[in-house]
C-alpha atoms as a PDB file:
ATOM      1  CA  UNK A   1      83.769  47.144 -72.621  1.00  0.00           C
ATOM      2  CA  UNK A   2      82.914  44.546 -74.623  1.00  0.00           C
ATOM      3  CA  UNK A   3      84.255  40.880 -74.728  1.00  0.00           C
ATOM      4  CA  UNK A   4      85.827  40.588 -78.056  1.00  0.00           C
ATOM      5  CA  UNK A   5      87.609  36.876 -79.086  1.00  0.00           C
ATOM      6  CA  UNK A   6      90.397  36.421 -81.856  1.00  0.00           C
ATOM      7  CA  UNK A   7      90.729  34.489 -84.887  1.00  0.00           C
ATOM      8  CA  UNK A   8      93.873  33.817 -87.089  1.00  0.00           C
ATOM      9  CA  UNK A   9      93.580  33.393 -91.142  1.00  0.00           C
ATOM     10  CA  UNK A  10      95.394  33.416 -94.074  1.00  0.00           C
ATOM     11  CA  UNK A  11      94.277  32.790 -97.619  1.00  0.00           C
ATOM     12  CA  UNK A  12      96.312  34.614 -99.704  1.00  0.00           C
ATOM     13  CA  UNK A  13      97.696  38.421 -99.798  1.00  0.00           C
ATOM     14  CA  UNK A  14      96.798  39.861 -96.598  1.00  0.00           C
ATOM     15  CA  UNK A  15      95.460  43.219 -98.499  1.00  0.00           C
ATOM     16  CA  UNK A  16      92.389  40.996 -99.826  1.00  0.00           C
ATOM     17  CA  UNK A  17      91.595  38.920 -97.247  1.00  0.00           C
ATOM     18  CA  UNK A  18      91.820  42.113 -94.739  1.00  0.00           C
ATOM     19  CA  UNK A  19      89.884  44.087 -96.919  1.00  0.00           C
ATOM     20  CA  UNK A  20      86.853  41.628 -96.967  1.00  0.00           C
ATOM     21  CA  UNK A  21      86.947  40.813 -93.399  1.00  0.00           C
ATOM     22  CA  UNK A  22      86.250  44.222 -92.038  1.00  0.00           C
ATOM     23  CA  UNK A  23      83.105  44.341 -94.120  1.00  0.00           C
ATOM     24  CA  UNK A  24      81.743  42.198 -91.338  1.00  0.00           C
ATOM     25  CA  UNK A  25      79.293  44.082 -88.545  1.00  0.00           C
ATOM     26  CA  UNK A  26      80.722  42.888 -85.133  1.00  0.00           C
ATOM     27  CA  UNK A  27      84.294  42.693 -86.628  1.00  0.00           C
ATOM     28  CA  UNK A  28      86.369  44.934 -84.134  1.00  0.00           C
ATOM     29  CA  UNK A  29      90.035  45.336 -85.775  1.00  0.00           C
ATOM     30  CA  UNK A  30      91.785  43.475 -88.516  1.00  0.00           C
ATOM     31  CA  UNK A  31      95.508  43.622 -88.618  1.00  0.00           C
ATOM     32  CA  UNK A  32      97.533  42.214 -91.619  1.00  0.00           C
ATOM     33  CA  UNK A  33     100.615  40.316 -90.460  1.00  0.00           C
ATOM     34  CA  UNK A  34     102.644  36.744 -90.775  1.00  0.00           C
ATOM     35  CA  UNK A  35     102.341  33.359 -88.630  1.00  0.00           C
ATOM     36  CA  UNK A  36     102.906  30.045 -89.148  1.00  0.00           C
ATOM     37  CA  UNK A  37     106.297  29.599 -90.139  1.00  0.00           C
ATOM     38  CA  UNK A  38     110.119  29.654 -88.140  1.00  0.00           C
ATOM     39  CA  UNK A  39     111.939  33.052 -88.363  1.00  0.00           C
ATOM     40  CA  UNK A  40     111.504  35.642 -85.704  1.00  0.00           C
ATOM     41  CA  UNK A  41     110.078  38.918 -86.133  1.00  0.00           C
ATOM     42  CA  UNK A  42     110.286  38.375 -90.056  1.00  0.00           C
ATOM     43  CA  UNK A  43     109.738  41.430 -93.113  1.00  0.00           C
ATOM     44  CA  UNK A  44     107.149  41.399 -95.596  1.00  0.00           C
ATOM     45  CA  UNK A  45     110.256  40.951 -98.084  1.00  0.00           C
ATOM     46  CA  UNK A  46     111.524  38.073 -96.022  1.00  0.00           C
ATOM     47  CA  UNK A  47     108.145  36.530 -95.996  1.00  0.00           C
ATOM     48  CA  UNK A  48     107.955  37.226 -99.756  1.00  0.00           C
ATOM     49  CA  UNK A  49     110.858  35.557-100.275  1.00  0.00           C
ATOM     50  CA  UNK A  50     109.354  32.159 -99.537  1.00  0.00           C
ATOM     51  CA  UNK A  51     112.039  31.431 -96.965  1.00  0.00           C
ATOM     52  CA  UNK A  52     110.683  31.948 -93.418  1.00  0.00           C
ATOM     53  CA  UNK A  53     108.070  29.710 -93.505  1.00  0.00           C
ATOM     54  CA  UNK A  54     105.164  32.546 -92.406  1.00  0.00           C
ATOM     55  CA  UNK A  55     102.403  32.997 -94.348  1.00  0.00           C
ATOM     56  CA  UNK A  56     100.578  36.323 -95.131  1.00  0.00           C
ATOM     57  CA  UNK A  57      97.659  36.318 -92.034  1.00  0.00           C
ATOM     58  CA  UNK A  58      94.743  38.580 -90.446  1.00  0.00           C
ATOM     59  CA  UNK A  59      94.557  38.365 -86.928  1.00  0.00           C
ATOM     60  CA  UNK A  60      90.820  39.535 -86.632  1.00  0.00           C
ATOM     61  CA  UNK A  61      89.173  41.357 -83.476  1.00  0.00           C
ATOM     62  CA  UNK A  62      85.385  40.724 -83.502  1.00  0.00           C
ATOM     63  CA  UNK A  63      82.719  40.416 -80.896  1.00  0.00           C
ATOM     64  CA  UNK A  64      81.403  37.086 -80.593  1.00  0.00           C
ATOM     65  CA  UNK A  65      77.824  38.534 -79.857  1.00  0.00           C
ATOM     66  CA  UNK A  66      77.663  40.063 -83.279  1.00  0.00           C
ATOM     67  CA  UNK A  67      79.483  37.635 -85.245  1.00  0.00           C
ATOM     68  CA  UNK A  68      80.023  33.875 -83.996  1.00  0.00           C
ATOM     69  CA  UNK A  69      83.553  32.003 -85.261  1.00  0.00           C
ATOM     70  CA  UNK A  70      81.506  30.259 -87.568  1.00  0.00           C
ATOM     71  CA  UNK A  71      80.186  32.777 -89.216  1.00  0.00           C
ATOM     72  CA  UNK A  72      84.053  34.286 -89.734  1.00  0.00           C
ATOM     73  CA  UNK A  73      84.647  30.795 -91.624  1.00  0.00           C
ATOM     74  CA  UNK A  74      81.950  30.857 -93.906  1.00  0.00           C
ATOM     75  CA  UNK A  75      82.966  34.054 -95.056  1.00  0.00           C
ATOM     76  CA  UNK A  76      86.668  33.164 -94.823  1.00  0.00           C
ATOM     77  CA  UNK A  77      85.910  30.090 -96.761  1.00  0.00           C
ATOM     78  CA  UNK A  78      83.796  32.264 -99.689  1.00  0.00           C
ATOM     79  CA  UNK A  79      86.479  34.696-100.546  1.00  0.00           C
ATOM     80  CA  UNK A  80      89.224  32.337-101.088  1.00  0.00           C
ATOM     81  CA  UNK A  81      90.044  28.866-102.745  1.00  0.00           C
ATOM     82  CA  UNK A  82      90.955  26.451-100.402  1.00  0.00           C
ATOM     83  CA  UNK A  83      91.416  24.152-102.994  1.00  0.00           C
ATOM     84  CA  UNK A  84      94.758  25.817-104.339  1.00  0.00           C
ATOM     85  CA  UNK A  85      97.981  24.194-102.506  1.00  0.00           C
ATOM     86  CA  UNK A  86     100.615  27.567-102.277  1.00  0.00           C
ATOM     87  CA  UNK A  87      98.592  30.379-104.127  1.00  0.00           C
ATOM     88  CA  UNK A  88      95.772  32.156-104.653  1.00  0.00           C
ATOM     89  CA  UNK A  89      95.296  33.647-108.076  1.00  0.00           C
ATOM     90  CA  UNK A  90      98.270  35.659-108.986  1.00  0.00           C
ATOM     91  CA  UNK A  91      99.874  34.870-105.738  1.00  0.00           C
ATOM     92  CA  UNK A  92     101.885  31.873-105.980  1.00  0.00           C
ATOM     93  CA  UNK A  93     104.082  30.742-102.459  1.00  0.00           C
ATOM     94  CA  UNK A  94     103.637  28.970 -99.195  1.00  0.00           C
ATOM     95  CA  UNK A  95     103.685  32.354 -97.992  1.00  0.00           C
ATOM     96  CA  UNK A  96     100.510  32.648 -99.840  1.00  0.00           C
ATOM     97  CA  UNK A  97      98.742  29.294 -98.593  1.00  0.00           C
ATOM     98  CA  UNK A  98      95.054  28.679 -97.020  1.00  0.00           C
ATOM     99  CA  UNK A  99      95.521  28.564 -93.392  1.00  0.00           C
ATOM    100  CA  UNK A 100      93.823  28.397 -90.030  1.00  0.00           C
ATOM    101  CA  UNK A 101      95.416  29.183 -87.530  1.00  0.00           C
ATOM    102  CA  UNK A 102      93.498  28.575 -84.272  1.00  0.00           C
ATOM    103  CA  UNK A 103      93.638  30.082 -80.669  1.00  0.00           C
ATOM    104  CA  UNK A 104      92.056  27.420 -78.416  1.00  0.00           C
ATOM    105  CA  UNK A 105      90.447  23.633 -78.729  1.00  0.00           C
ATOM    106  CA  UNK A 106      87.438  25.524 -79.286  1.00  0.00           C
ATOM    107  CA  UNK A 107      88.465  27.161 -82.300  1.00  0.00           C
ATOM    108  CA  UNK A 108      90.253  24.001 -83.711  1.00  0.00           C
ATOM    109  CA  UNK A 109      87.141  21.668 -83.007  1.00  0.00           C
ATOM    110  CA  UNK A 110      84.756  24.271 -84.796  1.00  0.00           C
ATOM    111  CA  UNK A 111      87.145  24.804 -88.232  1.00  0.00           C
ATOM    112  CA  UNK A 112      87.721  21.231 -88.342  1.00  0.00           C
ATOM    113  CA  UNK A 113      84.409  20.299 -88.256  1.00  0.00           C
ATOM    114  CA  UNK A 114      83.740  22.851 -91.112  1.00  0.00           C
ATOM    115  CA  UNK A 115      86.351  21.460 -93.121  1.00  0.00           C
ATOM    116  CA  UNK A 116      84.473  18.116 -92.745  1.00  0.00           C
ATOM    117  CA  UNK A 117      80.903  19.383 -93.774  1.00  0.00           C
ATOM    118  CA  UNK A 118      82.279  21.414 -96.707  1.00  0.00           C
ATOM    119  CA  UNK A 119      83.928  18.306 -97.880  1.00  0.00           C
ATOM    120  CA  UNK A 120      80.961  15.929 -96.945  1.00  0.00           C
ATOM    121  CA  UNK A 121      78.892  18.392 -99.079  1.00  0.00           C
ATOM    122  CA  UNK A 122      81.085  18.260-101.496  1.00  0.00           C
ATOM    123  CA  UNK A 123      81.061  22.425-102.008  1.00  0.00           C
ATOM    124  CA  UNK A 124      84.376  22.422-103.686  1.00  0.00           C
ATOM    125  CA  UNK A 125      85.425  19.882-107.050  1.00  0.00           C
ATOM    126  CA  UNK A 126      88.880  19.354-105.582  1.00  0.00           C
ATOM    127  CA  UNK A 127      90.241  18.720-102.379  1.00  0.00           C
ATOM    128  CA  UNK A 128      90.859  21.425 -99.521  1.00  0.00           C
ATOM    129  CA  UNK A 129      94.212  22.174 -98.838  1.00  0.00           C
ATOM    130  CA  UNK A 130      93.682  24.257 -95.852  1.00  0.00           C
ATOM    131  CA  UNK A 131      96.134  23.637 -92.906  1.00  0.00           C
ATOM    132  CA  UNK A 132      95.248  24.277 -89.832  1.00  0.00           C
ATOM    133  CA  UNK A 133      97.172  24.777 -87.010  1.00  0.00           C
ATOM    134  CA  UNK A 134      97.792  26.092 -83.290  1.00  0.00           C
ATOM    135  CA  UNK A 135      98.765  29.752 -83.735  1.00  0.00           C
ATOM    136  CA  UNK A 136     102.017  30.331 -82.028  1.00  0.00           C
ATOM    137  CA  UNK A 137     103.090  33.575 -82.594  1.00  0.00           C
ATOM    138  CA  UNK A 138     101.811  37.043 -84.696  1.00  0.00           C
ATOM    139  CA  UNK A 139     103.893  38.904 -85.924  1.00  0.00           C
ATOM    140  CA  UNK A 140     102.506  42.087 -86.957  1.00  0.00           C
ATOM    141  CA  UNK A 141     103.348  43.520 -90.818  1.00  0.00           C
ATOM    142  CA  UNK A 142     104.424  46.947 -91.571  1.00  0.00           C
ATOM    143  CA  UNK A 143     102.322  49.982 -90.652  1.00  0.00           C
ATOM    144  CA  UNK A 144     102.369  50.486 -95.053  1.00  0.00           C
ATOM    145  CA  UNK A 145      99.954  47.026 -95.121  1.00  0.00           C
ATOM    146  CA  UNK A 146      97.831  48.236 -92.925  1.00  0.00           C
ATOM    147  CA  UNK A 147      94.767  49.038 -93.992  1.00  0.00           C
ATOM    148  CA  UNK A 148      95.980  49.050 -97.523  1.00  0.00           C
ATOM    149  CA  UNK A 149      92.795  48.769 -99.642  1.00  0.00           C
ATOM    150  CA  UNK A 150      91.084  51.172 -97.900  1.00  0.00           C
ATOM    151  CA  UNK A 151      94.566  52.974 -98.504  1.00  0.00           C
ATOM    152  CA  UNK A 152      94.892  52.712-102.373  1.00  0.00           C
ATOM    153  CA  UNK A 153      91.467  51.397-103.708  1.00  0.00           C
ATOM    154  CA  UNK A 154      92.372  52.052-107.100  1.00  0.00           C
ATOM    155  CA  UNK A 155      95.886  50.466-106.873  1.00  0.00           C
ATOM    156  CA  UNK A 156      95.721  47.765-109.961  1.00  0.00           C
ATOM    157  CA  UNK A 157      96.278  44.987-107.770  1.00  0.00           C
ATOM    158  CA  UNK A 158      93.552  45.978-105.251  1.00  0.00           C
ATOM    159  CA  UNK A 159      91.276  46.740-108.188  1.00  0.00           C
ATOM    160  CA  UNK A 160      91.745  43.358-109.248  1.00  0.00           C
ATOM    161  CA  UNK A 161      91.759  41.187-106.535  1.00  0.00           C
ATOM    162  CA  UNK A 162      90.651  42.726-102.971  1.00  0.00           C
ATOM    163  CA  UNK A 163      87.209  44.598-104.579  1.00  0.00           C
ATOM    164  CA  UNK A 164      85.927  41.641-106.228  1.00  0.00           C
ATOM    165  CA  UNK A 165      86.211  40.011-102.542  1.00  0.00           C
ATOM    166  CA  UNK A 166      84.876  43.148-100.976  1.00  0.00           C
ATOM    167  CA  UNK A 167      81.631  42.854-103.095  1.00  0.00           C
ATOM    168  CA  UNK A 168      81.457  39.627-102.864  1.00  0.00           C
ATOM    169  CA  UNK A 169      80.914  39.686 -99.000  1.00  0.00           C
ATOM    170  CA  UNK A 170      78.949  42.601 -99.373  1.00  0.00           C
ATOM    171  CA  UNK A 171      76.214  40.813-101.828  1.00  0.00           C
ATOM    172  CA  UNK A 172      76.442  36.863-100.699  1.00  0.00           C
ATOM    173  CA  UNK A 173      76.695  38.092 -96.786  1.00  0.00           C
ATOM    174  CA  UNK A 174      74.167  41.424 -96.713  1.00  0.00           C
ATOM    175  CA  UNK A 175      73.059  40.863 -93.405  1.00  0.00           C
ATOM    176  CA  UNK A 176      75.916  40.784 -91.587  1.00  0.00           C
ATOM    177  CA  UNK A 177      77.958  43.428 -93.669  1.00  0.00           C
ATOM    178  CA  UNK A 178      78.318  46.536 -91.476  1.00  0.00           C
ATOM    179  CA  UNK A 179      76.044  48.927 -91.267  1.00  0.00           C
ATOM    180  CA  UNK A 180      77.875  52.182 -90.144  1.00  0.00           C
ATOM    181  CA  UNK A 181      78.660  50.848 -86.874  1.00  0.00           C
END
């Protein structure tokens, strides 16, 4: 059995960021799910709703001698805007914000530090917005947003918004797209 570490992110619906995570060779399991905010064991219509205070989240399973932490940013960092404060193209919220959520010191020392160098290198022509925080408690979504772009690729929002993420790990990150494993 293999060691396999966790990381926590959110940028934007779940279905997209999911959907271009698990692209990744060394990436184990990617559940879709909520963190960050107050309520308890919330709904995806509760967390729609703006008032719980969770945004939409991957937790993501991946083996850390296939694919560093680091290398999970860089990615996570592509297929988003970090730049937007509550949204992400159509998706406009706090439940919808760029977030980190990290699992140890580690974790926290290695996004921040990211953060820093992106800005240093000035990559983006705004600020980033992305919060990051301890993660204190997943809560796992519905079994129906699971999976769901594998699901219903040609669902209109999926067409519009998960694939162009999808190929855009697949072309800017080749090598470390899966390859049948």
């Amino acid at each position: 059995m293999r060691d396999v570490e966790t990381a926590t992110f959110g940028g934007g619906c779940f279905w997209c960021v999911e959907a271009a995570l698990k692209e990744l060779h060394g990436v184990e399991a990617v559940t879709s799910g909520y963190a960050g905010g107050h309520s308890d064991d919330p709904t995806y219509r509760e967390v729609c709703s703006g008032k719980t205070g969770h945004a939409e989240v991957v937790q993501v399973e991946y083996d850390p001698d296939r694919l560093g932490y680091e290398d999970l940013l860089e990615v996570f960092f592509t297929i988003h805007d970090p730049t937007q404060l509550n949204r992400q193209g159509p998706d406009v919220g706090t439940q919808y914000r760029s977030i980190v959520l990290y699992h140890d010191d580690r974790q926290r020392e290695l996004v921040e530090a990211y953060v820093e160098t992106l800005e240093e290198e000035d990559v983006y022509d705004d600020e980033i917005v992305t919060e990051i925080e301890p993660l204190e408690r997943f809560y796992e979504a519905e079994e129906k947003h699971q999976d769901y772009f594998e699901k219903n690729p040609n669902d209109a929002y999926c067409t519009m918004n998960a694939a162009p993420k999808v190929e855009k790990v697949r072309e800017k990150f080749a090598e470390k797209v899966a390859a049948g494993d």
